[in-house]
C-alpha atoms as a PDB file:
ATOM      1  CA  UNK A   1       0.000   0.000   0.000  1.00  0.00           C
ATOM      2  CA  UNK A   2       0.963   3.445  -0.861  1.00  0.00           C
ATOM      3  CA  UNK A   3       0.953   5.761   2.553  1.00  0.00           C
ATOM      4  CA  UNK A   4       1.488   8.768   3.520  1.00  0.00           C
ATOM      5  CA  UNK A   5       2.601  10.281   6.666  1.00  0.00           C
ATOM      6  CA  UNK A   6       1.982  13.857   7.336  1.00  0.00           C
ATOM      7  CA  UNK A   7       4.389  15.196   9.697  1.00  0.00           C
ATOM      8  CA  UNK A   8       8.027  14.016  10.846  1.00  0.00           C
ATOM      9  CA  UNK A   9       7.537  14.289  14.720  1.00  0.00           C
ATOM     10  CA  UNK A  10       7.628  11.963  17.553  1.00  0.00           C
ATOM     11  CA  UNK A  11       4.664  10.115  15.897  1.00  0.00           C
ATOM     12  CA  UNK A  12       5.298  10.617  12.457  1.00  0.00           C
ATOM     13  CA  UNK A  13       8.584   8.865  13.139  1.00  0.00           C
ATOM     14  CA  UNK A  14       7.342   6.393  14.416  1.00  0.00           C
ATOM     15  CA  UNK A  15       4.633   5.062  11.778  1.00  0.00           C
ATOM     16  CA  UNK A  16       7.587   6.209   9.292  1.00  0.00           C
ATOM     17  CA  UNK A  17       9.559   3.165  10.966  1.00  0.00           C
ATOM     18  CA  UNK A  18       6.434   1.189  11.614  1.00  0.00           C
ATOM     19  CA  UNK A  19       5.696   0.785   8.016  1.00  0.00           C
ATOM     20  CA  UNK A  20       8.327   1.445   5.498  1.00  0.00           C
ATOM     21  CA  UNK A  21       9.600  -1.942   5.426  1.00  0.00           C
ATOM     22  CA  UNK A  22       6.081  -3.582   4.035  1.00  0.00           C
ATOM     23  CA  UNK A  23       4.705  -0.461   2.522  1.00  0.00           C
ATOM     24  CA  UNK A  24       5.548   2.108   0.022  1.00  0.00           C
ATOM     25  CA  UNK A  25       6.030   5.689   2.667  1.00  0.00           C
ATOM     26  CA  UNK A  26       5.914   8.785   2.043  1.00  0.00           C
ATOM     27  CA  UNK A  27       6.503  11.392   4.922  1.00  0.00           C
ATOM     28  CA  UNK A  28       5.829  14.854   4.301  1.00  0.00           C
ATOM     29  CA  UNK A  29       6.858  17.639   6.185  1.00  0.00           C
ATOM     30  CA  UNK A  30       7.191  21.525   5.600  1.00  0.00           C
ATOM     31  CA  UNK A  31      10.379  21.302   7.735  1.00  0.00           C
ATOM     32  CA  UNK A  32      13.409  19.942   5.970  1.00  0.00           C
ATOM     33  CA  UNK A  33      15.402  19.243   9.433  1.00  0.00           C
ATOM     34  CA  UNK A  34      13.130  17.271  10.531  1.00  0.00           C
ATOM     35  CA  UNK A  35      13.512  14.658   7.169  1.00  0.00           C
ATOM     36  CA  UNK A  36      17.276  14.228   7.474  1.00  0.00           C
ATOM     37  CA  UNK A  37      17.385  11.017   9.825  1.00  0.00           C
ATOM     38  CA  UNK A  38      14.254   9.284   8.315  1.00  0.00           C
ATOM     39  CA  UNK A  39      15.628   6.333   5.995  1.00  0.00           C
ATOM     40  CA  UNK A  40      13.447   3.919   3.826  1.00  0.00           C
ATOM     41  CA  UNK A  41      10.916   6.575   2.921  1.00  0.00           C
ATOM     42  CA  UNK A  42      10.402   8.751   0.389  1.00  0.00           C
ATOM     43  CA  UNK A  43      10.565  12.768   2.279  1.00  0.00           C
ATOM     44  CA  UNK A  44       8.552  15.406   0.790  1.00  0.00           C
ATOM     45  CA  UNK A  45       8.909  18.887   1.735  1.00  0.00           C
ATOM     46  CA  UNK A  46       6.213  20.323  -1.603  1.00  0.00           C
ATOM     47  CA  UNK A  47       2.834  18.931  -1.266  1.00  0.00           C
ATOM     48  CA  UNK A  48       3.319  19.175  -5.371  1.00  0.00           C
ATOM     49  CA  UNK A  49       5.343  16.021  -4.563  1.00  0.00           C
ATOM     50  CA  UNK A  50       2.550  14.046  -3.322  1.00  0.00           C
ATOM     51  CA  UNK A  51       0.428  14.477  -6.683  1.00  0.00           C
ATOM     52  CA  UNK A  52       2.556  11.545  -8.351  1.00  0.00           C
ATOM     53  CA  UNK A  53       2.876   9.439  -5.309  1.00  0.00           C
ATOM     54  CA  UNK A  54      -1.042   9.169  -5.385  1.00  0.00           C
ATOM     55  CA  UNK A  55      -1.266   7.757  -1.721  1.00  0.00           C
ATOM     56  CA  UNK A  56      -4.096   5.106  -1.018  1.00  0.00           C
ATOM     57  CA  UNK A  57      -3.853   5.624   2.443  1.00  0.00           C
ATOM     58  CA  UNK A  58      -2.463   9.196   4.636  1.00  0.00           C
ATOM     59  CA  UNK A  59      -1.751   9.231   8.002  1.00  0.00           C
ATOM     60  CA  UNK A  60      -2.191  12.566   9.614  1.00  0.00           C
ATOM     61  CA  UNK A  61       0.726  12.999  12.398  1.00  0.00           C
ATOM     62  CA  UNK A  62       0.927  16.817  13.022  1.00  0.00           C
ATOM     63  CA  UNK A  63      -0.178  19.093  16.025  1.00  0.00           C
ATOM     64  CA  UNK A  64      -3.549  18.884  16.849  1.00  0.00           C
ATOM     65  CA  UNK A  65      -3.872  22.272  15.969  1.00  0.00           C
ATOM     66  CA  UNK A  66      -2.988  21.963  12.607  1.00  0.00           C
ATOM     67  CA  UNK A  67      -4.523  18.477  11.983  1.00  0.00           C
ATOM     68  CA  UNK A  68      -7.745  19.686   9.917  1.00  0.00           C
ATOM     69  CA  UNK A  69      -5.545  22.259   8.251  1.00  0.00           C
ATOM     70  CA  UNK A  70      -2.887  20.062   7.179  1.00  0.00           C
ATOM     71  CA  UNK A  71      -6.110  17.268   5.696  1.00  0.00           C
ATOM     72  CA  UNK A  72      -7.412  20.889   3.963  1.00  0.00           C
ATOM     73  CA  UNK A  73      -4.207  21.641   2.287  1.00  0.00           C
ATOM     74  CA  UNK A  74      -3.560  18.110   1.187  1.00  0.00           C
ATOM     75  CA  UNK A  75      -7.243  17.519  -0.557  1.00  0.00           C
ATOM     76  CA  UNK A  76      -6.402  18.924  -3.816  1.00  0.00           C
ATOM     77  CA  UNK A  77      -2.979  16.667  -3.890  1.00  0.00           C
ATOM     78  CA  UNK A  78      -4.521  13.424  -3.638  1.00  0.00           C
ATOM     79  CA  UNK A  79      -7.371  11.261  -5.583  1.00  0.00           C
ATOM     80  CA  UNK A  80     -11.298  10.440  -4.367  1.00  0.00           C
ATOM     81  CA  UNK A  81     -10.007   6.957  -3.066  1.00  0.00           C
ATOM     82  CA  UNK A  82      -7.113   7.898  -0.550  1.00  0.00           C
ATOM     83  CA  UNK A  83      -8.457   7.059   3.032  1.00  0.00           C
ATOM     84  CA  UNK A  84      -8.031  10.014   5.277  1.00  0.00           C
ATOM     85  CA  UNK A  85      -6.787   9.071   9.001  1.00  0.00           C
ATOM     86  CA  UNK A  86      -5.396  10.720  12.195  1.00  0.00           C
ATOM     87  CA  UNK A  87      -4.066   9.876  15.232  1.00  0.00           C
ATOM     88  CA  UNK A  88      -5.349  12.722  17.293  1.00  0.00           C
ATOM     89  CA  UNK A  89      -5.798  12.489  21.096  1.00  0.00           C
ATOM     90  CA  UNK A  90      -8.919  15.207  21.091  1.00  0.00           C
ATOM     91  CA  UNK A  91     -11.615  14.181  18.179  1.00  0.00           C
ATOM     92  CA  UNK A  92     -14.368  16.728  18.616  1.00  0.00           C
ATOM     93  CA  UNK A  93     -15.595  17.747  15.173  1.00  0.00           C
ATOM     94  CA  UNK A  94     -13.567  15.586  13.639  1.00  0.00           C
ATOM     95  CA  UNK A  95     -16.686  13.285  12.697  1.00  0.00           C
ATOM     96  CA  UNK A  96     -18.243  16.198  10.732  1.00  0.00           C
ATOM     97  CA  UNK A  97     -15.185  17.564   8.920  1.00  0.00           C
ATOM     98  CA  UNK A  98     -14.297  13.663   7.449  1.00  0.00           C
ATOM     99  CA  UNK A  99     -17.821  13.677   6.453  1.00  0.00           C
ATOM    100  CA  UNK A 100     -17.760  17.112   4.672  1.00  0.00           C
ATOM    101  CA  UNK A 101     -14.646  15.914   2.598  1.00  0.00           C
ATOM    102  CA  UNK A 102     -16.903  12.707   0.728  1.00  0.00           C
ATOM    103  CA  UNK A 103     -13.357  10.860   1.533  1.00  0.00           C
ATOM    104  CA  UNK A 104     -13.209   7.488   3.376  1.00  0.00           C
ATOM    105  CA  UNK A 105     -11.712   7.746   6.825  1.00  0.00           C
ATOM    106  CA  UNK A 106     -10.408   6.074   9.753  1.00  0.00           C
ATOM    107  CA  UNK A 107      -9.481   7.300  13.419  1.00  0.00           C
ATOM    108  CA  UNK A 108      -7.820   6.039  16.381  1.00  0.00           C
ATOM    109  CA  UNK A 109      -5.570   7.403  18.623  1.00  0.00           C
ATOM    110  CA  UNK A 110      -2.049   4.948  19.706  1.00  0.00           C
ATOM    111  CA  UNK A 111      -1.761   5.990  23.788  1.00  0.00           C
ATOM    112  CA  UNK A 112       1.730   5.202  23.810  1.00  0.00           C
ATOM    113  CA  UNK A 113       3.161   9.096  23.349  1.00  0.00           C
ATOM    114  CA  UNK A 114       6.495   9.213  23.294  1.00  0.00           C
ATOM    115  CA  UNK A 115       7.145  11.045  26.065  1.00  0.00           C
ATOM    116  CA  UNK A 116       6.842   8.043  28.739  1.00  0.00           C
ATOM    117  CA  UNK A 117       6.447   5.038  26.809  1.00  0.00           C
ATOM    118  CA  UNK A 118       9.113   2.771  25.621  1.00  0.00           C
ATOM    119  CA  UNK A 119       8.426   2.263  21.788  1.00  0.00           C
ATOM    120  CA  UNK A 120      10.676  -1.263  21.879  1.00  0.00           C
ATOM    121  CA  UNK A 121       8.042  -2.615  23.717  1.00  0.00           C
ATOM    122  CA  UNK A 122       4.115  -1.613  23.786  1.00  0.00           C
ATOM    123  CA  UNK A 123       2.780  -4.554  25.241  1.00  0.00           C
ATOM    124  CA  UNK A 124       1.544  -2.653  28.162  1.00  0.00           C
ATOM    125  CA  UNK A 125       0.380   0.402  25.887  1.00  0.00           C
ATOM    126  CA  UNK A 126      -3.086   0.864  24.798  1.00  0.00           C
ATOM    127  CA  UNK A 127      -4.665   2.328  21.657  1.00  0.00           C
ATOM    128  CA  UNK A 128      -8.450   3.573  20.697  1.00  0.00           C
ATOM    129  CA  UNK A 129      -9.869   2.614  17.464  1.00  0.00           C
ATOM    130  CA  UNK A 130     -12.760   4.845  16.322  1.00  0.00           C
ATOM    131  CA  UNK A 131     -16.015   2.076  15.641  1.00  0.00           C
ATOM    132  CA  UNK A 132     -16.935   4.840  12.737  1.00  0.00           C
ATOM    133  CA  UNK A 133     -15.778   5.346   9.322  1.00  0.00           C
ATOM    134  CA  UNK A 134     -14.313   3.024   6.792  1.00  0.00           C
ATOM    135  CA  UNK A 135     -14.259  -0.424   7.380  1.00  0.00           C
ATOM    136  CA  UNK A 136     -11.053  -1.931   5.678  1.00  0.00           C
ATOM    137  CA  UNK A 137      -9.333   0.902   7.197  1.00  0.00           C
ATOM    138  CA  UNK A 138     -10.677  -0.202  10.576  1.00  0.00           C
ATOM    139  CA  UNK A 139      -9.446  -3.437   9.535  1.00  0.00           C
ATOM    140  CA  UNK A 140      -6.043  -1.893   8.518  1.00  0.00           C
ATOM    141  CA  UNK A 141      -5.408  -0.536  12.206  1.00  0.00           C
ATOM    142  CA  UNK A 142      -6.628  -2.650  14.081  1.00  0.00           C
ATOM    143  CA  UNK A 143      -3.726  -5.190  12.556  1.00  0.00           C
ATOM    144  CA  UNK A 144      -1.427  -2.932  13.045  1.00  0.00           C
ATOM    145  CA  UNK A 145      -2.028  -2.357  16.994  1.00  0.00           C
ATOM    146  CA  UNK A 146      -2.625  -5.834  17.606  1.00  0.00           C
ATOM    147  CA  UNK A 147       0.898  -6.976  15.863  1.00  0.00           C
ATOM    148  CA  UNK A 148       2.384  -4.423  18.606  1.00  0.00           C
ATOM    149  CA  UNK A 149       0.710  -5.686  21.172  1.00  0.00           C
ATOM    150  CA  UNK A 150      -1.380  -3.368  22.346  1.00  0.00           C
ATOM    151  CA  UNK A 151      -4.721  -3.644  24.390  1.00  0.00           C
ATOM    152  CA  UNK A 152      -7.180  -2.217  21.587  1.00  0.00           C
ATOM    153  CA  UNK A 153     -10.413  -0.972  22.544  1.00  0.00           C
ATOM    154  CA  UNK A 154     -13.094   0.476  19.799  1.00  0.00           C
ATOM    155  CA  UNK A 155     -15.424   3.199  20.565  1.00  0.00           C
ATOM    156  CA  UNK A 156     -17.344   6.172  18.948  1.00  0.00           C
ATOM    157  CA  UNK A 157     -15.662   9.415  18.434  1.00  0.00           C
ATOM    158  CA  UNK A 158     -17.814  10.783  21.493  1.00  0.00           C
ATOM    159  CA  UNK A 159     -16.900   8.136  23.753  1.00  0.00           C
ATOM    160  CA  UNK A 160     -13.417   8.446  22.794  1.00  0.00           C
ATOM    161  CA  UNK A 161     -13.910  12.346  23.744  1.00  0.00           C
ATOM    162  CA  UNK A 162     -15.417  11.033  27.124  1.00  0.00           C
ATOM    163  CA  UNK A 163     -12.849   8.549  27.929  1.00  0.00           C
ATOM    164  CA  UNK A 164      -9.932  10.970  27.506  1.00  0.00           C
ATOM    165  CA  UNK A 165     -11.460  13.750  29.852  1.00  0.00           C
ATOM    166  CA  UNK A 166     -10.471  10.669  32.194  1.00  0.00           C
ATOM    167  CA  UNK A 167      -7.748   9.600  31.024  1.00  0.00           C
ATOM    168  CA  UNK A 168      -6.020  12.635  29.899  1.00  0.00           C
ATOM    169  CA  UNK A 169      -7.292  15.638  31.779  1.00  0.00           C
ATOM    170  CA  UNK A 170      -7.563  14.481  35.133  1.00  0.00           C
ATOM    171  CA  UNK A 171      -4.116  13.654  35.445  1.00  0.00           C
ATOM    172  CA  UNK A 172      -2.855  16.687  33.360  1.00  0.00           C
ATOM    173  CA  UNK A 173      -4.408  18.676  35.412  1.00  0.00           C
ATOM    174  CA  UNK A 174      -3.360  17.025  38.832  1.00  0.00           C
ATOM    175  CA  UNK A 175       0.135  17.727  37.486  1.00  0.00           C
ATOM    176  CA  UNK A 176      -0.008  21.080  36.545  1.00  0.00           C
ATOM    177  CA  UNK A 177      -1.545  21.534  40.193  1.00  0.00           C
ATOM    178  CA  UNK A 178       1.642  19.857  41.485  1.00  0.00           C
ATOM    179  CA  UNK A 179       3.768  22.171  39.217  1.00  0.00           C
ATOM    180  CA  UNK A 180       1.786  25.200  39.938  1.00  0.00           C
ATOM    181  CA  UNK A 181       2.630  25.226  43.762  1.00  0.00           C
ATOM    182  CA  UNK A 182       5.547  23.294  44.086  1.00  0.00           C
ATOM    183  CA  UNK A 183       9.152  24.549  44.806  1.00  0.00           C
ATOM    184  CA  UNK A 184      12.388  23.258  44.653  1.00  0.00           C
ATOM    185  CA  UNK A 185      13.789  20.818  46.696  1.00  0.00           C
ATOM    186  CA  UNK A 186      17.232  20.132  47.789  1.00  0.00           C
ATOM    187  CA  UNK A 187      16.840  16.844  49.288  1.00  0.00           C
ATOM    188  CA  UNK A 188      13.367  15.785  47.463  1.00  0.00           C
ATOM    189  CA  UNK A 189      12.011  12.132  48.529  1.00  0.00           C
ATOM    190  CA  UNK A 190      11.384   9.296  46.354  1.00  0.00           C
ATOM    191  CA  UNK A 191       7.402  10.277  45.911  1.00  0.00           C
ATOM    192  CA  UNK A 192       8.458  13.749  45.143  1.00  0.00           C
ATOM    193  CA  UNK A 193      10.725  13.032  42.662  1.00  0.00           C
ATOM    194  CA  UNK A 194       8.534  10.840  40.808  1.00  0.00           C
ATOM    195  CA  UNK A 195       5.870  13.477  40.405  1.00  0.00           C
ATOM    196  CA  UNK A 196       8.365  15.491  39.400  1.00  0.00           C
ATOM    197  CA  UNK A 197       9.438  13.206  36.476  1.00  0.00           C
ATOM    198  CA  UNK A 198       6.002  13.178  35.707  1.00  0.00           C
ATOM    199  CA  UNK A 199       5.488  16.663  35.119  1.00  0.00           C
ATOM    200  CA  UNK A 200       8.521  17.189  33.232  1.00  0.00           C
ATOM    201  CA  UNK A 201       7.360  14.603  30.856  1.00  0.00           C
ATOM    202  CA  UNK A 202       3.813  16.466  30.814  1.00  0.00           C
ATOM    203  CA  UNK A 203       5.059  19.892  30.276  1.00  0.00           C
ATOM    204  CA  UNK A 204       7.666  19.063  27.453  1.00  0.00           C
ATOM    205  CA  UNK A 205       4.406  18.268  25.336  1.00  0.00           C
ATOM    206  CA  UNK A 206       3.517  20.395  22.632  1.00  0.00           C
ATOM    207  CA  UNK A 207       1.327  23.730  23.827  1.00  0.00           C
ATOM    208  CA  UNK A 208      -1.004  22.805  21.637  1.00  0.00           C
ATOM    209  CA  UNK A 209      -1.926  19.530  22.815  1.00  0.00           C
ATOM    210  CA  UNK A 210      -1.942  20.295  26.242  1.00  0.00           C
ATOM    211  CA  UNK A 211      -4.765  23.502  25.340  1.00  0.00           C
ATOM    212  CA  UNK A 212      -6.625  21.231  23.528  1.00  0.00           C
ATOM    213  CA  UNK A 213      -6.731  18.464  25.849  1.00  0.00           C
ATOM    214  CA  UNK A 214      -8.019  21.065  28.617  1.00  0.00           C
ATOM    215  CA  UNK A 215     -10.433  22.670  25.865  1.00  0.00           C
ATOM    216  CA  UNK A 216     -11.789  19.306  25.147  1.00  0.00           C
ATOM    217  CA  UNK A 217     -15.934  19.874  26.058  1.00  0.00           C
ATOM    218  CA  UNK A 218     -15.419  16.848  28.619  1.00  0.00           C
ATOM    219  CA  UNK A 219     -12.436  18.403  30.489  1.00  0.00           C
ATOM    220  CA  UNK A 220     -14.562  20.842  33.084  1.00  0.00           C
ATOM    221  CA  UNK A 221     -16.527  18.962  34.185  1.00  0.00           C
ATOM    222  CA  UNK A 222     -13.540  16.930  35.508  1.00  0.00           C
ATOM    223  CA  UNK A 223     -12.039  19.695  36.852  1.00  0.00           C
ATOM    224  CA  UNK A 224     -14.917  20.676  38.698  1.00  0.00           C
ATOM    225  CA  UNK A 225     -14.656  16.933  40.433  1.00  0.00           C
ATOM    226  CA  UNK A 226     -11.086  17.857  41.293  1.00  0.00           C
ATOM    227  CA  UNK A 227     -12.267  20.739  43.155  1.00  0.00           C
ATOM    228  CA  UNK A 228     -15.111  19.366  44.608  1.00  0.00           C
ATOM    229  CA  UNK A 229     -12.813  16.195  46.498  1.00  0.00           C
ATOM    230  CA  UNK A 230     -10.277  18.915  47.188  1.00  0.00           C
ATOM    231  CA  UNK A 231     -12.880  20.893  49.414  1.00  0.00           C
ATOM    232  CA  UNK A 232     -13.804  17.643  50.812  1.00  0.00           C
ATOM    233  CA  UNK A 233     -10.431  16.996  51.887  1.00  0.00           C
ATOM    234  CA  UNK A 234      -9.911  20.026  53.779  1.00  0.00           C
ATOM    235  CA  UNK A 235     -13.009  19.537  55.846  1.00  0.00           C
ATOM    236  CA  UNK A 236     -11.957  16.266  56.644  1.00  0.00           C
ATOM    237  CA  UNK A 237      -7.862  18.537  57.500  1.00  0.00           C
ATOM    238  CA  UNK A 238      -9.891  20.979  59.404  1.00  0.00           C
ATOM    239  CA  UNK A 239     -12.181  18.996  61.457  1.00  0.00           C
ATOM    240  CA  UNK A 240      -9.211  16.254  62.384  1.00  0.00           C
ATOM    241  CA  UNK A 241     -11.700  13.251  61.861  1.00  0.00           C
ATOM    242  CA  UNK A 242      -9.778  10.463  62.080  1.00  0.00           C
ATOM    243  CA  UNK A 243     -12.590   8.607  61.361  1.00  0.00           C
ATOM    244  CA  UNK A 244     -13.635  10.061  58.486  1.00  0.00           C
ATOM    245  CA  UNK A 245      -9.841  10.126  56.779  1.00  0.00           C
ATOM    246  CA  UNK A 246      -9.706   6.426  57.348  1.00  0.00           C
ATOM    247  CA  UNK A 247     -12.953   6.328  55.306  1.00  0.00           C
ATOM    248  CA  UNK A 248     -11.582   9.087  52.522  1.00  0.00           C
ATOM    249  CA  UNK A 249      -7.981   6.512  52.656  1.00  0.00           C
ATOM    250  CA  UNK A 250     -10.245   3.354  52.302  1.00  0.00           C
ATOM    251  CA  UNK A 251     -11.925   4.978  49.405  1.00  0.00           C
ATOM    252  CA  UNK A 252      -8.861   5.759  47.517  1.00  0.00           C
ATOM    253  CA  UNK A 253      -7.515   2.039  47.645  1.00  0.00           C
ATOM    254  CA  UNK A 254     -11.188   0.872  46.715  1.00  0.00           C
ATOM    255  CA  UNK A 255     -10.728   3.279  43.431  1.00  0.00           C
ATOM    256  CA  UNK A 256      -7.343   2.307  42.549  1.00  0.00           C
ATOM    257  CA  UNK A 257      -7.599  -1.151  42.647  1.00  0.00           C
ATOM    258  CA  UNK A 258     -10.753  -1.522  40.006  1.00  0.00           C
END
């Protein structure tokens, strides 16, 4: 199959490696740096380029900002029957703008980011497939994340929307709490330095991602749970009930453990 890649990033990379050695690739990227250590591939820095590649299949890899930009640009470069895709953690809209293009598509987002996860070995990684769209491109995916290992679950591109204000916001936003108020330590404990690790990995993420992920429609209302158990907390601080912290503690392990 003839793919292409939009964007030489973390990501982009990665499916760049991923498939090059039982596909035809193409990566295309307006940034000519970011090309030079990508081998088996064809590199594109002219989306006049991709007009005689004819892709049957792209892979959209670039900042969420730019994701429905980059698809806009590309339309007039590639024929009716290339299969539009992206790997975008935050989906909303995304439905309607495949739709509006009369293109096939196919969505899911790989929850392995580069930032923490060791790409060598995924086996403990997940991925989303989107239940929507094109089915041979479902098909296509799906293949691909199960060869890697990964726990694949399907869903609809609301529930996918859903699950990340979970998955994704809550703990983003428990981190930037930690960053927020936090200062430095000269003789930091084990815990400590762990969350720190943690929000060094969080904050060397792309702006972008990290506004969208907070702008995603699901976000607030986990937020709003965050402050809620926060104020809970400090009644329990301020009143000293034993009692009722051994209850708040026994309700934490409960959570964690299912």
């Amino acid at each position: 199959m003839r793919i292409l890649i939009l964007g030489a990033g973390k990501m982009g990379s990665f499916f760049v490696d991923l498939l090059s050695f039982d596909h035809e690739v193409a990566v295309y990227d307006t940034e000519p740096k970011r090309l030079r250590f990508l081998y088996n591939t064809q590199r594109f820095t002219s989306l006049d380029e991709v007009d005689a590649f004819n892709p049957e299949l792209v892979i959209n890899a670039v900042s969420l900002k730019y994701t429905l930009q980059a698809f806009d640009d590309l339309l007039p470069h590639i024929g009716p029957d290339c299969v539009l895709s992206d790997i975008s953690s935050v989906k909303t809209g995304f439905k309607e703008y495949y739709e509006s293009t009369g293109h096939r598509y196919v969505s899911s987002h790989p929850m392995f980011g580069p930032t923490f996860a060791n790409l060598g070995n995924l086996s403990h990684e997940n991925a989303i497939l989107i239940n929507e769209g094109e089915y041979m491109g479902r098909v296509f995916f799906r293949d691909l994340y199960t060869r890697l290992g990964l726990n694949l679950k399907e869903m609809s591109f609301s529930e996918h929307d859903e699950t990340m204000g979970y998955s994704l916001s809550i703990p983003f936003v428990s981190t930037f709490v930690f960053a927020a108020i936090m200062k430095h330590q000269d003789t930091p404990g084990t815990t400590f330095k762990r969350h720190m690790k943690i929000a060094r990995g969080v904050l060397s993420e792309d702006d972008t991602l990290l506004r969208e992920i907070l702008f995603n429609p699901n976000t607030k209302p986990k937020i709003g749970a965050i402050r809620d158990e926060l104020k809970r907390l400090i009644e329990i601080i301020d009143a000293h009930d034993e009692q009722a912290m051994n209850g708040y503690f026994t309700q934490l392990r409960h959570n964690i453990e299912n």
